[in-house]
Protein backbone atom coordinates (compact mmCIF):
# COMPACT_ATOMS: atom_id res chain seq x y z
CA UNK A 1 -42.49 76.48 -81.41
CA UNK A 2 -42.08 79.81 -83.26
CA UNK A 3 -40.00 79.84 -86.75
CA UNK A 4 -37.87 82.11 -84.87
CA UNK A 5 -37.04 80.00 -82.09
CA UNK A 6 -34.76 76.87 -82.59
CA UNK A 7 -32.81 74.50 -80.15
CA UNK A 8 -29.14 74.31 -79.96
CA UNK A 9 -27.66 72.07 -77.92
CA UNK A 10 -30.70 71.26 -75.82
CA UNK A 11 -31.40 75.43 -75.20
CA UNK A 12 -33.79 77.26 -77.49
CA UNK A 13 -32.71 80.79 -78.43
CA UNK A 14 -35.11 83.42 -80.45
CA UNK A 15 -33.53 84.85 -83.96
CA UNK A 16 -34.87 88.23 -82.87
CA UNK A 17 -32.73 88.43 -80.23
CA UNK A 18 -29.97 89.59 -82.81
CA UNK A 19 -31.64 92.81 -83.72
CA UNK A 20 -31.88 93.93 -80.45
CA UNK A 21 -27.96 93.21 -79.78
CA UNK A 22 -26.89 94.36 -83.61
CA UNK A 23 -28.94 97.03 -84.82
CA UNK A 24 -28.96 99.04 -87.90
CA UNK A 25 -26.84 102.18 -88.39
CA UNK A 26 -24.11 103.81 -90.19
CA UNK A 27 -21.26 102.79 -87.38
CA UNK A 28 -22.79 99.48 -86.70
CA UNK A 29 -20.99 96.17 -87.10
CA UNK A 30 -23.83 94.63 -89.33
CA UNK A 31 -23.63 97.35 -91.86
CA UNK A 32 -19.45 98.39 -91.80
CA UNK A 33 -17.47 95.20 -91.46
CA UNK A 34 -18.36 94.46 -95.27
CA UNK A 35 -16.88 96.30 -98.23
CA UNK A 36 -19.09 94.79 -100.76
CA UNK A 37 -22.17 93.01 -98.39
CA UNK A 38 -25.33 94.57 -97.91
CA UNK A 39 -27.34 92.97 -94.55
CA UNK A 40 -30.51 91.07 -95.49
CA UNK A 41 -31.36 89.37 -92.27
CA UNK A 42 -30.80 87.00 -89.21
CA UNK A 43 -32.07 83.54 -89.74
CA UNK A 44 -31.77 80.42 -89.10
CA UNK A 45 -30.26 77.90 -91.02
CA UNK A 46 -30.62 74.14 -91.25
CA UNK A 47 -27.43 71.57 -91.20
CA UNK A 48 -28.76 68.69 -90.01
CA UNK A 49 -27.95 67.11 -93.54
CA UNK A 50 -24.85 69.09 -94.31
CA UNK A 51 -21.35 67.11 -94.44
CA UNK A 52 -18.11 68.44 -93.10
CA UNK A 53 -16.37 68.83 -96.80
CA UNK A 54 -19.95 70.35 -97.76
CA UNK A 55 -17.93 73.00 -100.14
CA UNK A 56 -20.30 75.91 -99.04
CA UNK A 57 -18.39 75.68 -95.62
CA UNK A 58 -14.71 75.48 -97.63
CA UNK A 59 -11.87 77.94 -97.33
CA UNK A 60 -9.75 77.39 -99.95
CA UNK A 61 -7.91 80.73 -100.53
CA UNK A 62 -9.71 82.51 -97.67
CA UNK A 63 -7.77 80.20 -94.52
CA UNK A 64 -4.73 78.66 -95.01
CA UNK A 65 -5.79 76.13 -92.30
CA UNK A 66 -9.13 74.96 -94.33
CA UNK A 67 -10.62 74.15 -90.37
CA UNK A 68 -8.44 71.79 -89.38
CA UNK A 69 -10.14 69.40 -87.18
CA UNK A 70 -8.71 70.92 -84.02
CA UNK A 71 -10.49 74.22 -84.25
CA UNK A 72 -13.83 73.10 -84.82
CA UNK A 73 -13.32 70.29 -82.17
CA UNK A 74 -12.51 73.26 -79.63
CA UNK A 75 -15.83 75.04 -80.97
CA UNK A 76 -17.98 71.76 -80.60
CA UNK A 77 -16.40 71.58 -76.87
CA UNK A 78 -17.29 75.02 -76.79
CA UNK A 79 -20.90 74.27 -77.33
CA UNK A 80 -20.94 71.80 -75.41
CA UNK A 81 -20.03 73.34 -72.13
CA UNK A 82 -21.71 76.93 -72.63
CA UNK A 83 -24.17 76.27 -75.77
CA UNK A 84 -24.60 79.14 -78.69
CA UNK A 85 -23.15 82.15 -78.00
CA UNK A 86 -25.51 85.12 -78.75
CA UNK A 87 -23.60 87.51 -77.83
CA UNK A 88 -21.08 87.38 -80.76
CA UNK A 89 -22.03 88.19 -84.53
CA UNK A 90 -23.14 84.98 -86.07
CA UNK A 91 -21.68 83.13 -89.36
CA UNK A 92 -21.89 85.04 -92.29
CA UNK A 93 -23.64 83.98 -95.63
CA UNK A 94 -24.31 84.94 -99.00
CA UNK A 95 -27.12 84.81 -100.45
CA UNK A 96 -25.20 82.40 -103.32
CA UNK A 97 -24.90 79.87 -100.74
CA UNK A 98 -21.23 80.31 -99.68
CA UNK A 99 -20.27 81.47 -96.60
CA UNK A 100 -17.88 84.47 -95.89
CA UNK A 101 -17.31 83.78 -91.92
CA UNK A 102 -18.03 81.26 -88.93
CA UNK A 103 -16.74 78.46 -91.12
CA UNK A 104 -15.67 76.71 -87.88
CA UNK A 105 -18.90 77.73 -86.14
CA UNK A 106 -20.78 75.89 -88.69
CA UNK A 107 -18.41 72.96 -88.54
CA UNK A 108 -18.51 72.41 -85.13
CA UNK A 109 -22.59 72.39 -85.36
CA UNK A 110 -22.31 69.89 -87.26
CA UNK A 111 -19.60 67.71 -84.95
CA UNK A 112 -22.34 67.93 -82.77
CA UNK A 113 -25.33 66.69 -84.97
CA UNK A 114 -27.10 70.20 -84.50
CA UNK A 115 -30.15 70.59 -86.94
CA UNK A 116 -30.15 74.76 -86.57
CA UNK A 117 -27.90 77.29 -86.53
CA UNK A 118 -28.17 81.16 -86.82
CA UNK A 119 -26.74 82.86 -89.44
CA UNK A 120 -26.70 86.48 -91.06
CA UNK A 121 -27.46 86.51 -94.38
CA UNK A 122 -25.59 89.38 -96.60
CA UNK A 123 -26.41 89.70 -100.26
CA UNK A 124 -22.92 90.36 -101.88
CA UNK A 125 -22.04 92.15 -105.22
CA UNK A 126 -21.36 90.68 -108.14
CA UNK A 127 -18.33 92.22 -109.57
CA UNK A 128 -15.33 91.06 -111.97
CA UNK A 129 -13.17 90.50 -109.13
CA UNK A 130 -15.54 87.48 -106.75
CA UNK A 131 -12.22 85.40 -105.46
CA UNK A 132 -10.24 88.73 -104.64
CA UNK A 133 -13.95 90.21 -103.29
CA UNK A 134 -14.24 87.21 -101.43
CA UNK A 135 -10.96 85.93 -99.75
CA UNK A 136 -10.82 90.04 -98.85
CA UNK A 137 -14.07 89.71 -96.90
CA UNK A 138 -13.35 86.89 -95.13
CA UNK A 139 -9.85 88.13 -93.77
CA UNK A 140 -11.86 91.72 -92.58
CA UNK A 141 -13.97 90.24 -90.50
CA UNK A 142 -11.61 86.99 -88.88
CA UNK A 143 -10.45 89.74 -85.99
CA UNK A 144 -12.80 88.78 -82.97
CA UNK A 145 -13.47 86.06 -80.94
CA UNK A 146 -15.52 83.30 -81.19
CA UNK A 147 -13.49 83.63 -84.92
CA UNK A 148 -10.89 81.53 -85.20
CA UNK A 149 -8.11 84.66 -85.77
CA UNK A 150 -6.61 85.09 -89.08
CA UNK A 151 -2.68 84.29 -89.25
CA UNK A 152 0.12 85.87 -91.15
CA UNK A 153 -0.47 82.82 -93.48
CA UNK A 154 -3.54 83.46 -94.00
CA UNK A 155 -3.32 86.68 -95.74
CA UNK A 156 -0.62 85.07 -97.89
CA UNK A 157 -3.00 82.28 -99.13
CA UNK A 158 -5.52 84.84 -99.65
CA UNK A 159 -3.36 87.40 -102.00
CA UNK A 160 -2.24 83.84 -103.71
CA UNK A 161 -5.86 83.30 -104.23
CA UNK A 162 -6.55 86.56 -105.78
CA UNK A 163 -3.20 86.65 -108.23
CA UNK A 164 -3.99 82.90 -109.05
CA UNK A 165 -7.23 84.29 -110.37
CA UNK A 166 -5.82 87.32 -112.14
CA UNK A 167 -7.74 89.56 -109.88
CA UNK A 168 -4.93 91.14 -108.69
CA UNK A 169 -1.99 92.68 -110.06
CA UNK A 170 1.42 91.16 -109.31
CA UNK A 171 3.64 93.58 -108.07
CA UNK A 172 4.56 95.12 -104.52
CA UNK A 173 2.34 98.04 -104.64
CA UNK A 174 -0.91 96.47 -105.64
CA UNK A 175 -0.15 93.81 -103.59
CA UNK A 176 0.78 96.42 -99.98
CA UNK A 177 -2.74 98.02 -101.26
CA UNK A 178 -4.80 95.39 -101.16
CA UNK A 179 -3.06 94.59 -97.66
CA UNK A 180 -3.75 97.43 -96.20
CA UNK A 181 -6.46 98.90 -97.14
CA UNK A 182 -8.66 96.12 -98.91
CA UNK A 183 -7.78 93.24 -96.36
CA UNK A 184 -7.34 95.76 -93.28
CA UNK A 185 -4.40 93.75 -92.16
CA UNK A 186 -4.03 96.81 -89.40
CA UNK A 187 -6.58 95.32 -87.19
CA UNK A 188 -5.27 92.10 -86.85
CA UNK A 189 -1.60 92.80 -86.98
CA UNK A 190 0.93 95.53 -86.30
CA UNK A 191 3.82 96.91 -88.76
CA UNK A 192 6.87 96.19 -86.52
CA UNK A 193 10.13 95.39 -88.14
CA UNK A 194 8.70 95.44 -91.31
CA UNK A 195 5.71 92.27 -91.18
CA UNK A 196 3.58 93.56 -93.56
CA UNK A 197 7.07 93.68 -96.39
CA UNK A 198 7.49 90.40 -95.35
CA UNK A 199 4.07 89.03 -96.16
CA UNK A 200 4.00 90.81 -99.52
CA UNK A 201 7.42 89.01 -100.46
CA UNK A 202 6.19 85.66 -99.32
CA UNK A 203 3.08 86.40 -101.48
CA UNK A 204 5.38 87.34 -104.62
CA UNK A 205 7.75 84.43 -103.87
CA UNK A 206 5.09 82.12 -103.94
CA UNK A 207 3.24 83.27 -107.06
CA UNK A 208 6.14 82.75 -109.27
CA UNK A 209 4.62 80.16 -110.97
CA UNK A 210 0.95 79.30 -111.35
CA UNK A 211 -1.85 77.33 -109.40
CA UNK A 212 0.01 78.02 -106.32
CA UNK A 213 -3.00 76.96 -103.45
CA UNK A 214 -3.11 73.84 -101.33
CA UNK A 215 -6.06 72.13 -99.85
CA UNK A 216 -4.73 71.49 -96.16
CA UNK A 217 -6.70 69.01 -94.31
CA UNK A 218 -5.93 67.49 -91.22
CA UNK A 219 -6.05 63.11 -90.88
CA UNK A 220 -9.61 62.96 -89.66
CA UNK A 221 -11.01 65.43 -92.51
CA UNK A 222 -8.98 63.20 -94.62
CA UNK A 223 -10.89 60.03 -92.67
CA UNK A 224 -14.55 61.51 -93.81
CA UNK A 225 -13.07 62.34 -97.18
CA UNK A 226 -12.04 58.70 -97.68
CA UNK A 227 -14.83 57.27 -96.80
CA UNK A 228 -16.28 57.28 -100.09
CA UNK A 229 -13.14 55.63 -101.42
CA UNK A 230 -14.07 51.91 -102.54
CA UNK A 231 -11.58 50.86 -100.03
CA UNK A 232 -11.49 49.39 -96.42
CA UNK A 233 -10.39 52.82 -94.80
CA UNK A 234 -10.24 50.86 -91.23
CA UNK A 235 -7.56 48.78 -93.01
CA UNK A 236 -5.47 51.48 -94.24
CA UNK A 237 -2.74 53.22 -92.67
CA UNK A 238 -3.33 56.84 -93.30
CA UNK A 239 -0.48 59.01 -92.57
CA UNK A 240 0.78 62.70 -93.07
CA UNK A 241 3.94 62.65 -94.90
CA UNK A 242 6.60 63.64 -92.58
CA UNK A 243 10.03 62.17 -90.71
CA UNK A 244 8.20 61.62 -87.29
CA UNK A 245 5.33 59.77 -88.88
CA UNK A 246 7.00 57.58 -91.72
CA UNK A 247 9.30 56.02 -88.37
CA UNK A 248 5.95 55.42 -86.50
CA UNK A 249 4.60 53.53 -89.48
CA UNK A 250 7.91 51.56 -90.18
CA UNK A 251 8.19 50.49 -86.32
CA UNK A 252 4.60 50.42 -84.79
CA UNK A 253 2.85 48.73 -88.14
CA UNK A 254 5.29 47.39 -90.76
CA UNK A 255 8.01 45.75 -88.73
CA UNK A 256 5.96 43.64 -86.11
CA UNK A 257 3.04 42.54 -88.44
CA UNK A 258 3.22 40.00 -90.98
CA UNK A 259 0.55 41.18 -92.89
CA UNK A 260 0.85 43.06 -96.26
CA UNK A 261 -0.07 46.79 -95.76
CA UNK A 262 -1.72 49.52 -97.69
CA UNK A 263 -0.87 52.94 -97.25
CA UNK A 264 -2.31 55.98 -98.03
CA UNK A 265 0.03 59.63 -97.45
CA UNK A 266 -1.38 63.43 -96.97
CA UNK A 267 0.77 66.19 -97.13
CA UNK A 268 -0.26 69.57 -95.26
CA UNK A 269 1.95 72.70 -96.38
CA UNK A 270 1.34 75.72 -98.14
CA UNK A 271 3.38 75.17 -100.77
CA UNK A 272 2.64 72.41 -103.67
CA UNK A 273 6.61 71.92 -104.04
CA UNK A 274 6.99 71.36 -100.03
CA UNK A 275 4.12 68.47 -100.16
CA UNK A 276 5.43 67.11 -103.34
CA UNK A 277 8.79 66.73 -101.44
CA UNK A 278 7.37 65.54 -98.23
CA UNK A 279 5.49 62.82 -100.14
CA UNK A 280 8.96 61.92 -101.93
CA UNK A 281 10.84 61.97 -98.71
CA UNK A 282 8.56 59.65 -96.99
CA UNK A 283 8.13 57.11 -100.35
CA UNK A 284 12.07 57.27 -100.26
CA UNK A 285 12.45 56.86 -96.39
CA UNK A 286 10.42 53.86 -96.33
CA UNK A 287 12.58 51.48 -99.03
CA UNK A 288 14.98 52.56 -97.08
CA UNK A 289 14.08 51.39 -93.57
CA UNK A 290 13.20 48.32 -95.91
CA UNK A 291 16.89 47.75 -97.18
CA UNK A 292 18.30 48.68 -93.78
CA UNK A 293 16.58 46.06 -92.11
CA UNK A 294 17.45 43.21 -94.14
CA UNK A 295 21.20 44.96 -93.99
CA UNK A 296 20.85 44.55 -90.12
CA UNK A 297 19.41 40.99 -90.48
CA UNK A 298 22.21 39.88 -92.82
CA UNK A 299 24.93 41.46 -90.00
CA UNK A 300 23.48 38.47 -87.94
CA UNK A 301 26.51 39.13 -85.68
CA UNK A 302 25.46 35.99 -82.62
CA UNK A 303 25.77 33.54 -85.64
CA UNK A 304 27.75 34.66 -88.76
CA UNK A 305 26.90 36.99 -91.60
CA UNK A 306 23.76 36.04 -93.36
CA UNK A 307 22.94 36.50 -97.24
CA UNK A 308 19.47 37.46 -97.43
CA UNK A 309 18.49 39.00 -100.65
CA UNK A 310 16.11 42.27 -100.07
CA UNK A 311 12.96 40.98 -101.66
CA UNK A 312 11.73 43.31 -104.56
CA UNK A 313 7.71 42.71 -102.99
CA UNK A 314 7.73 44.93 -100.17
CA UNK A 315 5.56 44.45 -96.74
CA UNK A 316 3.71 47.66 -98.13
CA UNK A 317 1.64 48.75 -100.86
CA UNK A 318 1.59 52.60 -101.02
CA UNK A 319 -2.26 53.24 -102.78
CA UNK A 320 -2.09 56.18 -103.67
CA UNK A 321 -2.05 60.17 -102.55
CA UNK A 322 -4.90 62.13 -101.45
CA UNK A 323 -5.27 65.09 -104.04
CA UNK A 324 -4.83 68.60 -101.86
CA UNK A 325 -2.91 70.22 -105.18
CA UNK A 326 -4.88 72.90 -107.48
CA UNK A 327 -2.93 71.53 -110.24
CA UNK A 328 -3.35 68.43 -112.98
CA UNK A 329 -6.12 66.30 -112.26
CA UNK A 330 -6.42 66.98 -108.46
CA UNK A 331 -9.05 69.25 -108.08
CA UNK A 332 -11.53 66.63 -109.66
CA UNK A 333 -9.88 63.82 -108.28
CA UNK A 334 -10.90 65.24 -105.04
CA UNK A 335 -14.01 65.78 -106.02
CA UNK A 336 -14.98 62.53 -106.88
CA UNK A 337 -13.13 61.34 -103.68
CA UNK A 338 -10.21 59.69 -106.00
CA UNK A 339 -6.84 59.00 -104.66
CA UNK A 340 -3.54 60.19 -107.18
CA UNK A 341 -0.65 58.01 -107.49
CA UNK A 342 2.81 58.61 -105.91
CA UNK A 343 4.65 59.69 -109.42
CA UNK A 344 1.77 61.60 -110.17
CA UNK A 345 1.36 63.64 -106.91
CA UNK A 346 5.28 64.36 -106.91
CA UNK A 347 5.30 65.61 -110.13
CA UNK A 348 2.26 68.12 -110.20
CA UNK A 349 3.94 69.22 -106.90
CA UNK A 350 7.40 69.62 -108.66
CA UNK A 351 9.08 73.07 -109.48
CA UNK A 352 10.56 71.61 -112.39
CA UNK A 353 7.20 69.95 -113.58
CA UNK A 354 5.62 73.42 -112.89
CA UNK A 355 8.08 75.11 -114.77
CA UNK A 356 7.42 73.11 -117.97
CA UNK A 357 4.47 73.48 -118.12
CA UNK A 358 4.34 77.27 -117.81
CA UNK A 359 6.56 77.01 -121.08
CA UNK A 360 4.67 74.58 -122.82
């Protein structure tokens, strides 16, 4: 078979076929939808050894979503039923390695043990500005389909991004700039009622105080990431912090089984104070669905009060945190695929915490 030609999903497409359907030219999508990118070529690129958290494919700062698990499952399903899509402009690379769009694309490929997929490759400037230059670029061109569409949030992360790495002033005006004419919010979302304000305020509310990004991974990202853990991940209850989920785990695993437990809690939002609470809330709601139910035990209202004392060993060991906070230790704790401990996580997550340590 040609170099050009490659199989994808059981059809074999030809590279060239690109060219024909995105050509050259001053107006053309190939050569306009990148500030700072100049096209090299269409080509194809092997995956068949790349891993999901492969951080070539990662978007922190450029999606707030990082490709959750249900977008690239819908692209793999995608595949599946109609195969590669030539019609559409391809995945973006640069020639560093990193790649500026089709994140989910590429993810999905690999759900689907694909060896090949195409890609354009774009040779990017180097300037003084790369996380601005980059999160910018990615939001510009996450307007059409088969992209999965940029949100209101995602801008947000993105001008977090860019004033977490001083590339970008922190006021309103820089900040509505960049919006508007850097990031091209205008093709993805309308004015009305004043949305574009309200995304620069969010922005300036949330950069009050430094390393403001979150990793957010959904549970079965979290599954692969664990995996290199030195633990029995089939054996571990692995659970987003929240209200709904901390009652599931109380009444569907603690309360019915005998056996000790080990847990380990994610938190998902935006904001490093909101997971460090939802983490706290959880730890908290647990011991005290663990006091309540020796309260409703001692009650014992068929035979007379009892006088059970609350053991202080609990049914449950919480392990540990998994680190999604650009603060403290976390970023190499995730790296080396280490979990954080509950005081720990709450505390890098804390305003307070935060707050001393910007006057330190």
């Amino acid at each position: 078979m040609s170099i050009d030609k490659k199989v994808f999903m059981g059809e074999t497409y030809d590279i060239n076929d690109y060219y024909k359907t995105f050509p050259s030219g001053e107006r053309e999508i190939r050569d306009t939808q990148y500030l700072k990118g100049t096209f090299v070529d269409f080509r194809w690129l092997f995956i068949g050894d790349w891993e999901i958290k492969d951080l070539r494919i990662s978007n922190l700062g450029v999606k707030a979503d990082q490709n959750k698990g249900e977008a690239s499952d819908e692209m793999a399903y995608e595949y599946e039923v109609n195969g590669w899509d030539m019609g559409s402009f391809p995945p973006t690379q640069g020639t560093d390695g990193d790649f500026r769009d089709g994140r989910t694309r590429v993810i999905g490929a690999i759900k689907k043990n694909q060896q090949w997929i195409c890609v354009a490759m774009y040779n990017f400037e180097e300037t003084n500005t790369p996380i601005k230059d980059k999160v910018t670029e990615g939001l510009r061109v996450n307007v059409q389909k088969p992209s999965t569409r940029s949100t209101s949030e995602d801008f947000v992360v993105a001008g977090i991004a860019s004033i977490d790495a001083r590339e970008l002033k922190r006021d309103e005006d820089s900040i509505m700039d960049w919006l508007i004419n850097n990031a091209k919010i205008g093709a993805r979302f309308s004015n009305n009622n004043g949305h574009y304000k309200r995304i620069v305020n969010w922005i300036l509310d949330r950069t009050a105080n430094k390393d403001n990004l979150t990793l957010v991974l959904d549970r079965e990202d979290w599954m692969t990431w664990a995996e290199n853990i030195p633990l029995n991940i089939n054996k571990i209850h692995l659970y987003k912090a929240n209200p709904t989920n901390t009652t599931r785990l109380w009444c569907d695993h603690i309360l019915p089984d005998n056996n000790p437990h080990q847990i380990v809690i994610y938190a998902d939002s935006y904001s490093p104070e909101k997971c460090s609470a939802a983490v706290e809330t959880m730890v908290d709601t647990l011991d005290t669905l663990y006091k309540q139910t020796y309260n409703l035990v001692n009650k014992d209202l068929a035979g007379g009060p009892l006088n059970l004392t609350t053991p202080t060993t609990k049914p449950y060991t919480i392990i540990g945190v998994c680190p999604n906070l650009k603060r403290g230790d976390q970023p190499m704790l995730y790296k080396n695929n280490e979990l954080i401990s509950v005081e720990d996580y709450i505390n890098d997550g804390s305003s307070i915490s935060n707050a001393l340590n910007l006057a330190a």
